[in-house]
Protein backbone atom coordinates (compact mmCIF):
# COMPACT_ATOMS: atom_id res chain seq x y z
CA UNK A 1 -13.76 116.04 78.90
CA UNK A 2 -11.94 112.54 77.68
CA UNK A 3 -13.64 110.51 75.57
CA UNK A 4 -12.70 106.66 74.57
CA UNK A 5 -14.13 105.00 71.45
CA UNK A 6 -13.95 101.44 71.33
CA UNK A 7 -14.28 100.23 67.94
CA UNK A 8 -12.92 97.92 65.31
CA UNK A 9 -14.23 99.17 62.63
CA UNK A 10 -12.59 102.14 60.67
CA UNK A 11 -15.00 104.31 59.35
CA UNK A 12 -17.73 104.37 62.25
CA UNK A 13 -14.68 105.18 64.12
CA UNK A 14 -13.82 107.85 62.10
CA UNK A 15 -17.67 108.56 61.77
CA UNK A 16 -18.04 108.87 65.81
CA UNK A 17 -15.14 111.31 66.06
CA UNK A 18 -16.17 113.10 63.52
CA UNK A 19 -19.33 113.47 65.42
CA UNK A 20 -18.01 113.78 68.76
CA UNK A 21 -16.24 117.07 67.94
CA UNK A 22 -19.35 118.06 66.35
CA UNK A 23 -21.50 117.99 69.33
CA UNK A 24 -18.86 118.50 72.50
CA UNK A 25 -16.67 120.53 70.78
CA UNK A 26 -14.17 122.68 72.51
CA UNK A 27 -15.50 120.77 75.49
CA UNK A 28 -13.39 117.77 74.33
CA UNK A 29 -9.87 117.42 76.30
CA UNK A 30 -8.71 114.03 74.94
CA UNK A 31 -10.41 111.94 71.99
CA UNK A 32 -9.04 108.81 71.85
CA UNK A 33 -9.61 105.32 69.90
CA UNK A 34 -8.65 101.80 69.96
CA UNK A 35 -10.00 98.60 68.49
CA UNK A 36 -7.86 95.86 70.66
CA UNK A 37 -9.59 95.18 73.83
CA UNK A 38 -6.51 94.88 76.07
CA UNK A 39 -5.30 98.60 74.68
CA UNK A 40 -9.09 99.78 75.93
CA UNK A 41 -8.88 98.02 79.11
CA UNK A 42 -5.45 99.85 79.78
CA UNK A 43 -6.57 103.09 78.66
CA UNK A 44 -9.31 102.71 81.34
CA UNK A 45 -7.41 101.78 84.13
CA UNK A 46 -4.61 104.69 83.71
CA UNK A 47 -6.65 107.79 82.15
CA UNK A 48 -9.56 109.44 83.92
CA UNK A 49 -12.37 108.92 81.06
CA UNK A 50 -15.70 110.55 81.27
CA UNK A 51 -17.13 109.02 78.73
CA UNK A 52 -16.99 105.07 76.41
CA UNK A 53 -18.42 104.61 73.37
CA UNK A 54 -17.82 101.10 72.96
CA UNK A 55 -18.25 98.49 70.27
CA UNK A 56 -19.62 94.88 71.86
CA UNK A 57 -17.55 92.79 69.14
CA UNK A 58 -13.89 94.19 68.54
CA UNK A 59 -12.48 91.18 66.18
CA UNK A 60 -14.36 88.51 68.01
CA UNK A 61 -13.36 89.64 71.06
CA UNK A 62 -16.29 90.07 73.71
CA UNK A 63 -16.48 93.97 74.74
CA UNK A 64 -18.65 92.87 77.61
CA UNK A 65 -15.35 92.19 79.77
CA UNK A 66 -15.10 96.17 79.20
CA UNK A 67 -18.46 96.54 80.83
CA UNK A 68 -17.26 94.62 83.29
CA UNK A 69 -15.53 98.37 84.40
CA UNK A 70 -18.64 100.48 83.64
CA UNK A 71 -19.72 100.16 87.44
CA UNK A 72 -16.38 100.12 88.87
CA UNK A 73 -15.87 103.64 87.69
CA UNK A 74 -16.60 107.51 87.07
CA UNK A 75 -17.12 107.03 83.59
CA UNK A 76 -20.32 106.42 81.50
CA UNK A 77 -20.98 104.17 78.64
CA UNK A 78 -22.57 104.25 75.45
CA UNK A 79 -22.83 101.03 73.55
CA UNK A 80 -22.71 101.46 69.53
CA UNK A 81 -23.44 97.89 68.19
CA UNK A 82 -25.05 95.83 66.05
CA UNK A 83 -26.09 93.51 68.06
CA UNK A 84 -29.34 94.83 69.45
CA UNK A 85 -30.45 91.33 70.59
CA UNK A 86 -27.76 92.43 73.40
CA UNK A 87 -29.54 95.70 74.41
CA UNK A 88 -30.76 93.84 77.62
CA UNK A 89 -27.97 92.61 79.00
CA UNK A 90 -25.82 95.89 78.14
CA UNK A 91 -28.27 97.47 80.14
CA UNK A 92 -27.57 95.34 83.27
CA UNK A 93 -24.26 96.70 83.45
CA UNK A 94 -25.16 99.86 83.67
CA UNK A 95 -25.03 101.55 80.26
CA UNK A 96 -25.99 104.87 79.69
CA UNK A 97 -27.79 104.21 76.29
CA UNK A 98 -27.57 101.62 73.46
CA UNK A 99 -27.08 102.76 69.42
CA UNK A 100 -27.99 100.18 67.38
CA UNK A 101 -25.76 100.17 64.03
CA UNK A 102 -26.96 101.24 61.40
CA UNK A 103 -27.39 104.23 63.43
CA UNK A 104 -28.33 108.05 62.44
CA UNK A 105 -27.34 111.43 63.36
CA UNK A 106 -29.99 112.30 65.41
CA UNK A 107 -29.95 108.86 67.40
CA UNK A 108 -26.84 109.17 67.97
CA UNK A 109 -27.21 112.84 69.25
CA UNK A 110 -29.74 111.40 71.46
CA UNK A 111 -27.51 109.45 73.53
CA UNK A 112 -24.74 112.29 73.54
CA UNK A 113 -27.78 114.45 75.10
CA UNK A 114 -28.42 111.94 77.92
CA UNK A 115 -25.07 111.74 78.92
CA UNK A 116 -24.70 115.38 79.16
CA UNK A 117 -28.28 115.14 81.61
CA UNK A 118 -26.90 112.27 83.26
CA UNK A 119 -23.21 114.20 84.02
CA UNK A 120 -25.10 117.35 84.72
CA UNK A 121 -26.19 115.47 88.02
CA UNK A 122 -22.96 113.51 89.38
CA UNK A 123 -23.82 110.17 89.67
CA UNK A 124 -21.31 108.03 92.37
CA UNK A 125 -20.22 104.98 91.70
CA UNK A 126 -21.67 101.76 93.31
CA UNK A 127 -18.26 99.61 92.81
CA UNK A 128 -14.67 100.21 92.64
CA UNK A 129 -12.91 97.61 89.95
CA UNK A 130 -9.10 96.50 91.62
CA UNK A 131 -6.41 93.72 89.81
CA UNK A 132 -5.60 91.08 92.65
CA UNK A 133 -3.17 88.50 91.30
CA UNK A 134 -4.54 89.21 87.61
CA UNK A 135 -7.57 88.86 88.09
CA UNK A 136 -9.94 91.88 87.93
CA UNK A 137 -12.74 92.22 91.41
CA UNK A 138 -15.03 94.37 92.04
CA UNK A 139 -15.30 95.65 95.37
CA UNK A 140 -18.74 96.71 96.37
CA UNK A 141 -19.00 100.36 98.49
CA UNK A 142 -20.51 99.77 101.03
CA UNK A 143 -18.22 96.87 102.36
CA UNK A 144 -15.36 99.48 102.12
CA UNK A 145 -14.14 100.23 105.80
CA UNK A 146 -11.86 102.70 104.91
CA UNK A 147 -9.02 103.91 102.48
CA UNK A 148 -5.43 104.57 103.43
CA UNK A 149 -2.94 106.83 101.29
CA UNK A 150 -0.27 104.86 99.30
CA UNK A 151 2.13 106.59 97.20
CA UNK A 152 0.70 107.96 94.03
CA UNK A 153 -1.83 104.41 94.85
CA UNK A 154 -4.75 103.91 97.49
CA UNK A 155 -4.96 100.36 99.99
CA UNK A 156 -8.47 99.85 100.30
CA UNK A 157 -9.56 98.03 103.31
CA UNK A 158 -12.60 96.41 103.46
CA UNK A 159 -14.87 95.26 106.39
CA UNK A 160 -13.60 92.00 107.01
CA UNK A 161 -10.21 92.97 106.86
CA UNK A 162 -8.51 92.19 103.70
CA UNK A 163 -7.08 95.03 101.58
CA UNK A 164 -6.88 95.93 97.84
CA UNK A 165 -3.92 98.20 96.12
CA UNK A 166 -6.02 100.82 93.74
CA UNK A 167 -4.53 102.62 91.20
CA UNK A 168 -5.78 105.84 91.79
CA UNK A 169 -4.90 108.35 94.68
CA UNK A 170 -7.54 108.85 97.71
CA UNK A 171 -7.71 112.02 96.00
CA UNK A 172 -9.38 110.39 93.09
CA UNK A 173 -11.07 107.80 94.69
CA UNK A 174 -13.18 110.50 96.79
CA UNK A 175 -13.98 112.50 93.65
CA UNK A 176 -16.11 109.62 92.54
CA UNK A 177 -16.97 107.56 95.73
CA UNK A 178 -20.71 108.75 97.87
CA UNK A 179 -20.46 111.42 99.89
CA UNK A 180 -20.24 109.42 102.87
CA UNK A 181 -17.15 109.13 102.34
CA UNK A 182 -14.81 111.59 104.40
CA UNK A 183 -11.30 112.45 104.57
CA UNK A 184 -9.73 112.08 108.06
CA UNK A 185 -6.26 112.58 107.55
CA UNK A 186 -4.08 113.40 105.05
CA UNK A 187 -3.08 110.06 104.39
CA UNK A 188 -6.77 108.83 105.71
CA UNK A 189 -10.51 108.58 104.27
CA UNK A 190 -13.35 107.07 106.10
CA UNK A 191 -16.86 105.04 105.37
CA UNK A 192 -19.15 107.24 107.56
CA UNK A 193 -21.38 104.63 107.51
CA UNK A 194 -19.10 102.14 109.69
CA UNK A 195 -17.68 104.56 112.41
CA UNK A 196 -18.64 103.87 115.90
CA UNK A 197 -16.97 106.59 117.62
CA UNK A 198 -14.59 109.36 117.80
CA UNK A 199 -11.85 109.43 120.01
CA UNK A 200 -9.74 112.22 121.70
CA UNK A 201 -6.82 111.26 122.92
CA UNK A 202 -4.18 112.42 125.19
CA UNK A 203 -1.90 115.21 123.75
CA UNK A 204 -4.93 116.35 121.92
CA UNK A 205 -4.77 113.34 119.09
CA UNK A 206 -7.40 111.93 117.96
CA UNK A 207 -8.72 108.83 116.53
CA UNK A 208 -11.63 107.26 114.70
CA UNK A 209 -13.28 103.71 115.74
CA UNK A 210 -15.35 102.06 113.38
CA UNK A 211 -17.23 98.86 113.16
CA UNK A 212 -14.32 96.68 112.28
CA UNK A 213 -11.35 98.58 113.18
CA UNK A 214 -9.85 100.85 115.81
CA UNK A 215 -7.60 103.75 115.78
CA UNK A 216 -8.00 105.14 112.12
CA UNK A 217 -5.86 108.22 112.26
CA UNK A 218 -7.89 111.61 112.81
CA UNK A 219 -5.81 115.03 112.05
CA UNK A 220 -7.04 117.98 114.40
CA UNK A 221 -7.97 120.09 111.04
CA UNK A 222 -10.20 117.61 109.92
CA UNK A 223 -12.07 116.75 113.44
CA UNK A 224 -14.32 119.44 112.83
CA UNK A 225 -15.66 118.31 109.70
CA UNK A 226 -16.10 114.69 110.20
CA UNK A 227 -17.46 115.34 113.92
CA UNK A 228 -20.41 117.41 111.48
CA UNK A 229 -20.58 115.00 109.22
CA UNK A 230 -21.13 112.10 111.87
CA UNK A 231 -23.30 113.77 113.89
CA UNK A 232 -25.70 114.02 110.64
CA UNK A 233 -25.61 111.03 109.65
């Protein structure tokens, strides 16, 4: 299990690790802290987390822009502020619990319980979070058409044809995407949801047709499964 605190203040970070190991122990991969907001936002993008405990005010920067990420990703979120006024809207984005500060033991044991119920049953992300020309989008799910292989990276098309470079491999994204989502191909994964047909092609290829696109490669091992799979749905 990695964990990420976000905080800015010393000793509650301190106090949370201390705590952390407590509970999770030797369940605990990688426990890591940071109190900039740009460090946290990197961390997120290039480490699988499983779990945020983040501060909503790191030096008067606005820990909302991490929320921002709480959808777009496998990872849950526990807010540990002191601004409960802000419980609401935390809760909007998707947060797994809210710890007011000053917080106790047991509250805070609380929320560790809930995420371990909540984790116990995988929950799939509604949104994946991609950078396009600096800026950071979130691309909802079911608008995905398909993904293609790309390097170490995944292209994400979407169904009205533009694309999206993700930093994580198809074999990541499929890890935390719905279940509807199948891989075709090696270099191939498909929305379910969109196909329109299967093809079989001369030579024995095959071929998948979907809603917005034609010809999405189809590898004779994996026929079998999405064939199943389609037929079900």
């Amino acid at each position: 299990m990695n964990i990420l605190i976000i905080e800015d203040e010393v000793l509650i970070a301190q106090g949370l690790m201390r705590s952390l190991k407590d509970y999770f122990s030797l369940r605990i991969k990688h426990l890591d802290h940071c109190d900039q907001l740009d460090d946290a936002i990197e961390k997120i993008q290039t480490q699988d987390i499983d779990l945020v405990l983040l501060d909503l005010n790191l030096f008067g920067q606005d820990g909302f822009d991490i929320l921002q990420l709480t959808n777009a990703s496998s990872f849950h979120t526990i807010v540990v502020s002191a601004h409960a006024d802000l419980a609401i809207r935390a809760f909007e984005f998707g947060v797994l619990d809210f710890v007011a500060k000053p917080f106790t033991q047991e509250r805070l044991t609380k929320a560790l319980q809930r995420f371990d119920n909540k984790s116990s049953h995988h929950a799939f992300t509604k949104s994946l979070a991609v950078k396009k020309l600096g800026q950071l989008q979130l691309l909802a799910i079911q608008d995905i058409n398909y993904i293609q292989a790309d390097g170490h990276y995944s292209l994400i098309w979407m169904i009205d044809g533009s694309s999206y470079l993700h930093d994580k491999s198809i074999e990541r994204l499929l890890s935390i995407l719905p279940g509807y989502f199948l891989r075709a191909h090696r270099s191939f994964a498909v929305n379910l949801q969109h196909v329109k047909q299967i093809n079989i092609e001369t030579g024995g290829k095959y071929s998948i047709d979907t809603e917005y696109s034609i010809s999405i490669p189809l590898s004779r091992s994996y026929y079998p499964s999405v064939k199943k799979a389609w037929n079900i749905e």
